[in-house]
C-alpha atoms as a PDB file:
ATOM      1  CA  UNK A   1      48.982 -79.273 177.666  1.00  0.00           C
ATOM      2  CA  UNK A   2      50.966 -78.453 174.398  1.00  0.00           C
ATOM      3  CA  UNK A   3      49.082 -77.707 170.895  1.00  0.00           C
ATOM      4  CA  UNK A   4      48.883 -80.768 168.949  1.00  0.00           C
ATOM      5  CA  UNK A   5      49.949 -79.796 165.202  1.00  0.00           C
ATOM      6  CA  UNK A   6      47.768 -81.017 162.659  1.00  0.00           C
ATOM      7  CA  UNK A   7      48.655 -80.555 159.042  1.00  0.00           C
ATOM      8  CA  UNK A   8      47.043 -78.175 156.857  1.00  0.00           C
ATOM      9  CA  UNK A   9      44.606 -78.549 154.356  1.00  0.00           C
ATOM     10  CA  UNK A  10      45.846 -78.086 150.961  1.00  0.00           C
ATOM     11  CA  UNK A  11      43.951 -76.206 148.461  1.00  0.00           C
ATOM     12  CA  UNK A  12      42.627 -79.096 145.608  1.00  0.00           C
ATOM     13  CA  UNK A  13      41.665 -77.754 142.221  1.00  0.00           C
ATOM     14  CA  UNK A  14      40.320 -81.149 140.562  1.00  0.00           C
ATOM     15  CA  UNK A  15      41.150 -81.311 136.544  1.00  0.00           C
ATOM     16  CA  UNK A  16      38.765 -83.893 134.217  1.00  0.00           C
ATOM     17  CA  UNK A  17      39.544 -84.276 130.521  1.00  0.00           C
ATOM     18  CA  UNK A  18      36.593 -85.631 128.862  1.00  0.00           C
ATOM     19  CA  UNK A  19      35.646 -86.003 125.146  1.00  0.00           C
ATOM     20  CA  UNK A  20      31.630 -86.874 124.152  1.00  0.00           C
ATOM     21  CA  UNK A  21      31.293 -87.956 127.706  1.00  0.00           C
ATOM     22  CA  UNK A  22      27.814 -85.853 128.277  1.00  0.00           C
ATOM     23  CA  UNK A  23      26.407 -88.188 130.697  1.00  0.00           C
ATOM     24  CA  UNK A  24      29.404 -89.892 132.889  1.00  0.00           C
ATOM     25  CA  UNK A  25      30.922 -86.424 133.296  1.00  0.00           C
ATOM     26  CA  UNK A  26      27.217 -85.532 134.616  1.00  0.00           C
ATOM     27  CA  UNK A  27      27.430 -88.818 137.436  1.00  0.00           C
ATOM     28  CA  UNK A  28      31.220 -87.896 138.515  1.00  0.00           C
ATOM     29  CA  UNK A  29      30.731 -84.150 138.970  1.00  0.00           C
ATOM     30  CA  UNK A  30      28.316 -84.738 141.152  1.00  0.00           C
ATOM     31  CA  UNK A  31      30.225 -87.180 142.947  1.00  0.00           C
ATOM     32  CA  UNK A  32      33.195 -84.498 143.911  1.00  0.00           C
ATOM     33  CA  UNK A  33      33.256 -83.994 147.146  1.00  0.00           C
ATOM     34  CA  UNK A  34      33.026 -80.343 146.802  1.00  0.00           C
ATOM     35  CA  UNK A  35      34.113 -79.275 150.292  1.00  0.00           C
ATOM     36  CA  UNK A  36      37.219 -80.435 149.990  1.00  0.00           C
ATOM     37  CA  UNK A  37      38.063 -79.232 146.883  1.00  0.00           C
ATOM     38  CA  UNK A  38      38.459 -75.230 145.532  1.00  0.00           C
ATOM     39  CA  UNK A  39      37.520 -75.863 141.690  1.00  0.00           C
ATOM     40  CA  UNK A  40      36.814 -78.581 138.995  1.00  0.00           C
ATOM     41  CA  UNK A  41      37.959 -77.729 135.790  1.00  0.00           C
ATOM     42  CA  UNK A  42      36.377 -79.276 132.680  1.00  0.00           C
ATOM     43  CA  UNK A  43      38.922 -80.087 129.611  1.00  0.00           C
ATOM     44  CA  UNK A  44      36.547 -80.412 126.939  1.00  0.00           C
ATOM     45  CA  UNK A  45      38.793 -81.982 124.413  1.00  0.00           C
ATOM     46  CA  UNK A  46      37.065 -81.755 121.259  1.00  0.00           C
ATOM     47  CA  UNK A  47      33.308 -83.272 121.729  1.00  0.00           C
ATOM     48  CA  UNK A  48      30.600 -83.228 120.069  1.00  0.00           C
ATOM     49  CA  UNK A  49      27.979 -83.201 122.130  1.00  0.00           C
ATOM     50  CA  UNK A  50      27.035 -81.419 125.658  1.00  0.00           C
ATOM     51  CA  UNK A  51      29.763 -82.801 127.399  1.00  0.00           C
ATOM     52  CA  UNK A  52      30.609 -78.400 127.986  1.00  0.00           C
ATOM     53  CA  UNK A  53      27.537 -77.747 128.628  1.00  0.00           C
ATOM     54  CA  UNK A  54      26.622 -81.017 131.539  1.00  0.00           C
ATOM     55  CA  UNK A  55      29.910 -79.386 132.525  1.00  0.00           C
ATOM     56  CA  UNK A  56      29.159 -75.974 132.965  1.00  0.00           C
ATOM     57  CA  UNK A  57      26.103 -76.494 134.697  1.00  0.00           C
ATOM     58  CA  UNK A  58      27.661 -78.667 137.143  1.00  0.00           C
ATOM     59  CA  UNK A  59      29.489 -75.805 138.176  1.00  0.00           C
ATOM     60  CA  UNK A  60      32.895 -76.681 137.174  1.00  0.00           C
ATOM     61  CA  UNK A  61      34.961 -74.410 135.177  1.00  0.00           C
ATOM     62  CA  UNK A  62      35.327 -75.440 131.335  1.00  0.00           C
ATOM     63  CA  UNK A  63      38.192 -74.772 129.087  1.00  0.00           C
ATOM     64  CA  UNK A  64      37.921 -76.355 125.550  1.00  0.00           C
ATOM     65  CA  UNK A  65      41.030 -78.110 123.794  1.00  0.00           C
ATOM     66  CA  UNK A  66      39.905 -78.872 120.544  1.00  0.00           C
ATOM     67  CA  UNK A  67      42.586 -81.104 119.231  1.00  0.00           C
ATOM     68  CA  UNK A  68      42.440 -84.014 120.592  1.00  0.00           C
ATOM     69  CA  UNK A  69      44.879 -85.685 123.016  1.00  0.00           C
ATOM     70  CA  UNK A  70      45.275 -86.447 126.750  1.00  0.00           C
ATOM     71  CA  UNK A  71      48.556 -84.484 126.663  1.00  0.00           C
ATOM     72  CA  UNK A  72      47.148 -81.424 125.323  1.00  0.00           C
ATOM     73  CA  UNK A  73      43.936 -81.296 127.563  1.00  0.00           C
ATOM     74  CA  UNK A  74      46.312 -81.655 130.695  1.00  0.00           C
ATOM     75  CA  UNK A  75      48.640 -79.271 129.483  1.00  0.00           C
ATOM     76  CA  UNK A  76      45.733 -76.641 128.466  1.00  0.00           C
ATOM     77  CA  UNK A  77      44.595 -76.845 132.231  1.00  0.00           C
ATOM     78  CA  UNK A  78      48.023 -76.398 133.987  1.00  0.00           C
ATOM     79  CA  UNK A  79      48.498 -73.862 131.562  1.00  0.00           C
ATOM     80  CA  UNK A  80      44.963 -72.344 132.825  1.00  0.00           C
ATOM     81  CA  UNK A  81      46.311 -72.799 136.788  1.00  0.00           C
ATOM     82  CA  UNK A  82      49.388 -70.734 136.138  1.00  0.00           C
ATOM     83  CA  UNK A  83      47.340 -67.958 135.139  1.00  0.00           C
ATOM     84  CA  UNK A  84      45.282 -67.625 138.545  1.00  0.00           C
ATOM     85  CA  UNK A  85      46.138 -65.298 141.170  1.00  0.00           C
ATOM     86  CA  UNK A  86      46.443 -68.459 143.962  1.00  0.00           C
ATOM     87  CA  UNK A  87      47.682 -71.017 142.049  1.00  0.00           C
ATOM     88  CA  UNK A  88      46.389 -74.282 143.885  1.00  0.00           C
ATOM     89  CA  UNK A  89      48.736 -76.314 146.189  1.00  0.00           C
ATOM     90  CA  UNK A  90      47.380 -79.944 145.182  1.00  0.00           C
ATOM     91  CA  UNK A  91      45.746 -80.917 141.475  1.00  0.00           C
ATOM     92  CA  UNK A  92      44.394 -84.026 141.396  1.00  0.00           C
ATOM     93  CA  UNK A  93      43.599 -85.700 137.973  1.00  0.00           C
ATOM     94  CA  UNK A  94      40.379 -87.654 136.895  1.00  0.00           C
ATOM     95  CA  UNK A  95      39.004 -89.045 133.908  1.00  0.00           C
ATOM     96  CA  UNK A  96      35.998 -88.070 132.130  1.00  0.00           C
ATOM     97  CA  UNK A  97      34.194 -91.731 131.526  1.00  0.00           C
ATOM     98  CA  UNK A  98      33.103 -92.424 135.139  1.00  0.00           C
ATOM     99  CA  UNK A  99      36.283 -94.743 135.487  1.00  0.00           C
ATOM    100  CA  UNK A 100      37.465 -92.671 138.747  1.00  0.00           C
ATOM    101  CA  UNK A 101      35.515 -92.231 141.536  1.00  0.00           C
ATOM    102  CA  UNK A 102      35.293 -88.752 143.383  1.00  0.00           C
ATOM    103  CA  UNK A 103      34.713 -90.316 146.300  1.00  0.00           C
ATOM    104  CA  UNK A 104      38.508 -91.429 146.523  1.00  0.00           C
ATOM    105  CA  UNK A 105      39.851 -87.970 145.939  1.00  0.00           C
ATOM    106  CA  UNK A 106      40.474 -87.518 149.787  1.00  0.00           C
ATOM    107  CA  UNK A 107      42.991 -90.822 150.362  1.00  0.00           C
ATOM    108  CA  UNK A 108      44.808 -89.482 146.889  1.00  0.00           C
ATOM    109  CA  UNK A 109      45.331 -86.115 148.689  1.00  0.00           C
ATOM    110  CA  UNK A 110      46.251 -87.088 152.067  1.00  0.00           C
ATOM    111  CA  UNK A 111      49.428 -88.889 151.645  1.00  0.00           C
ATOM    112  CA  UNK A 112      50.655 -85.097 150.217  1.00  0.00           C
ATOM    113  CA  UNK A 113      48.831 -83.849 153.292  1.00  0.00           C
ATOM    114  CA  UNK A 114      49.988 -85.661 155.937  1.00  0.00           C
ATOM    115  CA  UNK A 115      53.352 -87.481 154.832  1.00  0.00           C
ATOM    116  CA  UNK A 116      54.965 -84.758 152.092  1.00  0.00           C
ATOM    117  CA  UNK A 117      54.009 -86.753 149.238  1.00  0.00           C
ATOM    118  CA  UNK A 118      54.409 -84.768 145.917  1.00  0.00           C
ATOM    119  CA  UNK A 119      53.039 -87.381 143.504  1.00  0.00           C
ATOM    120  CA  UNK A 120      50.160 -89.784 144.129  1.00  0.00           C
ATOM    121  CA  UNK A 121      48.974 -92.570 142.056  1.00  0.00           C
ATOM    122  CA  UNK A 122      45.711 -94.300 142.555  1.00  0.00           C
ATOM    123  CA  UNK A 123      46.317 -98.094 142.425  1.00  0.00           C
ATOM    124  CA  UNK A 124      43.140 -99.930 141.016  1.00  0.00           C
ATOM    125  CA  UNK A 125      42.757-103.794 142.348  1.00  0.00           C
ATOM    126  CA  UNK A 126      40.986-104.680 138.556  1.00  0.00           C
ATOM    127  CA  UNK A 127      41.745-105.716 135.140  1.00  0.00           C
ATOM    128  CA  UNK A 128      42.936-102.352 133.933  1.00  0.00           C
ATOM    129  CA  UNK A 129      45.632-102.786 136.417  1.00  0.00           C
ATOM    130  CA  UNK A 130      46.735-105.844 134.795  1.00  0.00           C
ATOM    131  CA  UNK A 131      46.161-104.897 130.682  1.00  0.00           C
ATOM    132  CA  UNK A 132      49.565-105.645 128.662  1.00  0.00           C
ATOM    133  CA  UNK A 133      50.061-101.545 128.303  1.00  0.00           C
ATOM    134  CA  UNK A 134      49.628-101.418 132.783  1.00  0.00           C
ATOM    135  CA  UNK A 135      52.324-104.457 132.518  1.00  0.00           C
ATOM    136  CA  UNK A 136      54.530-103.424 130.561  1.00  0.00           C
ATOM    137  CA  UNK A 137      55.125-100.104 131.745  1.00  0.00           C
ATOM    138  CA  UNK A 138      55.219-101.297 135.165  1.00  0.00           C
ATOM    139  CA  UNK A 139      58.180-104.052 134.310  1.00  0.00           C
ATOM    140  CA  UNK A 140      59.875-101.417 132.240  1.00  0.00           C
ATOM    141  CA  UNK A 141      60.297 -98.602 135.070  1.00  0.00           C
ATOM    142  CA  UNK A 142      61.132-101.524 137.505  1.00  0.00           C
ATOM    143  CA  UNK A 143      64.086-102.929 135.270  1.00  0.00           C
ATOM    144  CA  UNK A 144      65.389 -99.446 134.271  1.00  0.00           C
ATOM    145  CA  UNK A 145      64.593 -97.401 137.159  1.00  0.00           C
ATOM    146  CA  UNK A 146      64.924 -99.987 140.132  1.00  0.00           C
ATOM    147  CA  UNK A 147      61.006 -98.268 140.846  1.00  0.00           C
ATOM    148  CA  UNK A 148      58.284-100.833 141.926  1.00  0.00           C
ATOM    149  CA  UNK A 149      54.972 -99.616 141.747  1.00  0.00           C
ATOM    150  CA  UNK A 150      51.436-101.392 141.408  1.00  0.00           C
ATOM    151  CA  UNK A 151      50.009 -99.227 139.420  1.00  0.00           C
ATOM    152  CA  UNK A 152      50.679 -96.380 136.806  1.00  0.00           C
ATOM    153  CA  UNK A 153      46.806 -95.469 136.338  1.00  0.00           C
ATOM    154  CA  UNK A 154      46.170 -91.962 135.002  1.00  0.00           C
ATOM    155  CA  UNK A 155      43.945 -91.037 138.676  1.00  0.00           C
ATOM    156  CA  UNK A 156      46.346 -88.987 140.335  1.00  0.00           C
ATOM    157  CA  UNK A 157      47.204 -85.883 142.768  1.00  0.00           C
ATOM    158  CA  UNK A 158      50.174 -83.831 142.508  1.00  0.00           C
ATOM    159  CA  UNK A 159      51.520 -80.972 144.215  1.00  0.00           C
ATOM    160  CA  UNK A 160      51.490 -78.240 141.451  1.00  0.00           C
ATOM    161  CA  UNK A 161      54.884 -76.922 142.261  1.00  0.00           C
ATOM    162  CA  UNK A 162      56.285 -80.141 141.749  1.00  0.00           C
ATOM    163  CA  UNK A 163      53.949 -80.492 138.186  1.00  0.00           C
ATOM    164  CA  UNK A 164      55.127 -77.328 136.724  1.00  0.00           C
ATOM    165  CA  UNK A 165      58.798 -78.319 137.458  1.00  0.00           C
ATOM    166  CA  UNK A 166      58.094 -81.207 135.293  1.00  0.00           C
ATOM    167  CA  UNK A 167      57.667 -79.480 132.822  1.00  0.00           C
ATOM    168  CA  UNK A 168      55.690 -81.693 130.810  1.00  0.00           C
ATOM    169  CA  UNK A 169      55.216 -81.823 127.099  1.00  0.00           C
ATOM    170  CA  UNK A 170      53.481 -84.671 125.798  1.00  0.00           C
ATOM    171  CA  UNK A 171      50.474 -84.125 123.949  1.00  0.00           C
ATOM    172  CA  UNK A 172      49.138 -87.659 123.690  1.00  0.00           C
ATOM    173  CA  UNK A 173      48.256 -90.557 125.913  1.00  0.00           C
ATOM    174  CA  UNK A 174      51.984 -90.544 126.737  1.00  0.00           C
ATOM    175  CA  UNK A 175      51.639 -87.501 129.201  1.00  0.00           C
ATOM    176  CA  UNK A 176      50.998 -90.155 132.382  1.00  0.00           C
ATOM    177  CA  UNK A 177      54.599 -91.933 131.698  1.00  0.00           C
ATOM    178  CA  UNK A 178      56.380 -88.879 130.792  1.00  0.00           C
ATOM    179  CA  UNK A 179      54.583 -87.045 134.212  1.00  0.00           C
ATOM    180  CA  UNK A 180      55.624 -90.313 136.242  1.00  0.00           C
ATOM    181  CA  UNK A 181      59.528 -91.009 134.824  1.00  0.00           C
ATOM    182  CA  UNK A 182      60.090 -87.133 135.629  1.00  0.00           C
ATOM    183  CA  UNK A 183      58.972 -87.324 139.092  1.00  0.00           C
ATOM    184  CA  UNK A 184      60.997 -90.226 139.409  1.00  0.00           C
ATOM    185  CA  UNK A 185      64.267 -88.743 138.101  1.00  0.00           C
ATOM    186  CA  UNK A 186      63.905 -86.024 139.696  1.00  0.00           C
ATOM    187  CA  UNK A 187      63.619 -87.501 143.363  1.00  0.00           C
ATOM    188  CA  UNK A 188      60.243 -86.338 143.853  1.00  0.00           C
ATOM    189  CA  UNK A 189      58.181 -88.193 146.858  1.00  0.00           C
ATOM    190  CA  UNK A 190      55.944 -91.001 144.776  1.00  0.00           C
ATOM    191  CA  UNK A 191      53.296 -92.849 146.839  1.00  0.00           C
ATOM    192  CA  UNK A 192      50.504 -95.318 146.254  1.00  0.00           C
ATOM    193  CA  UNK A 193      47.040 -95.674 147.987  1.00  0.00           C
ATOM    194  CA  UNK A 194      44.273 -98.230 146.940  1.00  0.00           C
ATOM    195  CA  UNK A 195      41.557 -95.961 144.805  1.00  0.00           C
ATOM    196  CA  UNK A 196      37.873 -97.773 143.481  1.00  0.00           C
ATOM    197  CA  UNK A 197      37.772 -98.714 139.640  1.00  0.00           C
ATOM    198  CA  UNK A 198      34.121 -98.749 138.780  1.00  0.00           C
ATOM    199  CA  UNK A 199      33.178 -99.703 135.391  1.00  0.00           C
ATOM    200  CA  UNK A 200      32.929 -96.654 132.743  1.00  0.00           C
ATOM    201  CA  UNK A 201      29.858 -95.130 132.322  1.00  0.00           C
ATOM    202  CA  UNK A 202      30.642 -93.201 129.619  1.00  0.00           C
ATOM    203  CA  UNK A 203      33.207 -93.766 126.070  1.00  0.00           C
ATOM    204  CA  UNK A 204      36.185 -94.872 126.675  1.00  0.00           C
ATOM    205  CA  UNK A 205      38.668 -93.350 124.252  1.00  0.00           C
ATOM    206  CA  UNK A 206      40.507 -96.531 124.049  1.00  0.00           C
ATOM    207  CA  UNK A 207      37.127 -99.024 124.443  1.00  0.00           C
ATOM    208  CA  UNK A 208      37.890-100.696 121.533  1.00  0.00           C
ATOM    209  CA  UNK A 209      40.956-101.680 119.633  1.00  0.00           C
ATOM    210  CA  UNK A 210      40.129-100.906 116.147  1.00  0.00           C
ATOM    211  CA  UNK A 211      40.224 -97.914 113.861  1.00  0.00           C
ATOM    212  CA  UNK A 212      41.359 -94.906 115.508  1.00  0.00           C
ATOM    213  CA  UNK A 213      40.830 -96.486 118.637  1.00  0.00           C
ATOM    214  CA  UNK A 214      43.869 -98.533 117.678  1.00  0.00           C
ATOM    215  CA  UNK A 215      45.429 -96.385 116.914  1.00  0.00           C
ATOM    216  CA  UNK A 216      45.496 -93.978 119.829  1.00  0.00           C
ATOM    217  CA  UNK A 217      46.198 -97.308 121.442  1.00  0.00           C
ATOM    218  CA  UNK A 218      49.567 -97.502 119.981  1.00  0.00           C
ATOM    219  CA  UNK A 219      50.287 -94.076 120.028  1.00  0.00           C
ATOM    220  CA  UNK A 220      50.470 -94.157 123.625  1.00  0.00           C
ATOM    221  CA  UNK A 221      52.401 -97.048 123.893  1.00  0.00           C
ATOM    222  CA  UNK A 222      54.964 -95.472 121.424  1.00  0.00           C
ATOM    223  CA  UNK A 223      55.272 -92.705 123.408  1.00  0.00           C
ATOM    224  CA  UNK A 224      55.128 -94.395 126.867  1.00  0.00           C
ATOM    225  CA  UNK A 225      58.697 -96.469 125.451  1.00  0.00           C
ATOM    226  CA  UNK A 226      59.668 -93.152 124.413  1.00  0.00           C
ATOM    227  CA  UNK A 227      59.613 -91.513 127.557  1.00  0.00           C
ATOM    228  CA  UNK A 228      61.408 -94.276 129.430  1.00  0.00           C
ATOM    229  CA  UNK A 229      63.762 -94.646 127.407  1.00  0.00           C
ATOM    230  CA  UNK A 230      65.005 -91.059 126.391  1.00  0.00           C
ATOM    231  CA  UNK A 231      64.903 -90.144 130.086  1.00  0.00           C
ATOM    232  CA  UNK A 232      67.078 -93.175 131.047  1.00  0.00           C
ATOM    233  CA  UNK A 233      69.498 -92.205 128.865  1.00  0.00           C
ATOM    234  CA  UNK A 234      70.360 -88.913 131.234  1.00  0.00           C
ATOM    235  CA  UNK A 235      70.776 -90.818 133.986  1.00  0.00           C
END
């Protein structure tokens, strides 16, 4: 009887940017299904309260980013991987607020596993999958990139080879788009797989529209255009 191949497990490092998100960050850590993972990695990005320290004795690793920005947090962690002696195969991205659930981390992972995936977006069956910024992201790639997709949420696995080639420079909430339109320009292996969407525990950095809130907001919708437009241009 011949050897049946099965494919090998990647190594996972997970990466969580969180901001003043002491007590969600607490309820997903320990949600992480650590055996199938190497390292969680802590961006704090500027809090004010023990989100670090919840962190730190949750066992993940905790870099701080102190300006504030999705972009920058990512980009202070990949900067982190590069830097270790293994650099992992697989980083999978999560937020901070409790809106990802750990216990979906294994179906992100195994399409890159099992069926050379190199990008993987979590596609969430809820009303954050259907806000006007989801929509109109979704309709733009479709119309200029002839890419269909259900989703463009932020929870996510990549294969870090494939991340560092993207070289990615966004430092706001347009890092996501920017992350997804080079991936798809490139050729790179996109796939989708159902993921939970539980309601956040903890702030939301765009829970309300008002003030800065608002702001950021529009920021990332700014730079979400941006991306999909420059890049289209290239073509």
């Amino acid at each position: 009887m011949s050897a049946v191949n099965t494919p090998k497990s990647p190594v996972v490092d997970v990466v969580v940017v969180a901001r003043n998100q002491a007590p969600s960050v607490a309820i997903t850590l320990s949600a992480v299904p650590r055996k199938q993972v190497r390292s969680v990695i802590v961006v704090d990005n500027g809090s004010t309260d023990s989100t670090a320290a919840v962190a730190r004795d949750a066992g993940a690793v905790v870099l701080r980013e102190a300006k504030v920005g999705r972009g920058r947090a990512c980009l202070r962690a990949i900067a982190h991987l590069e830097t270790l002696p293994m650099p992992p195969d697989v980083v999978v991205l999560m937020a901070g607020d409790g809106s990802d659930d750990p216990r979906d981390l294994p179906s992100l992972v195994e399409p890159i596993r099992r069926d050379n995936a190199e990008l993987v977006i979590g596609i969430r069956h809820n009303v954050r999958s259907r806000l006007p910024y989801a929509r109109m992201v979704k309709r733009l790639l479709s119309t200029v990139y002839r890419v269909r997709l259900d989703d463009v949420g932020p929870y996510r696995a990549i294969r870090f080879p494939a991340l560092v080639a993207l070289a990615l420079t966004d430092r706001g909430g347009g890092l996501d788009v920017e992350m997804l339109v080079k991936a798809i320009k490139l050729g790179l292996h996109v796939a989708e797989v159902p993921v939970r969407s539980p309601a956040r525990t903890g702030r939301s950095r765009l829970r309300a529209l008002n003030g800065k809130a608002l702001t950021r907001s529009l920021d990332a919708t700014g730079r979400a255009l941006f991306h999909i437009v420059r890049h289209s241009t290239t073509r």
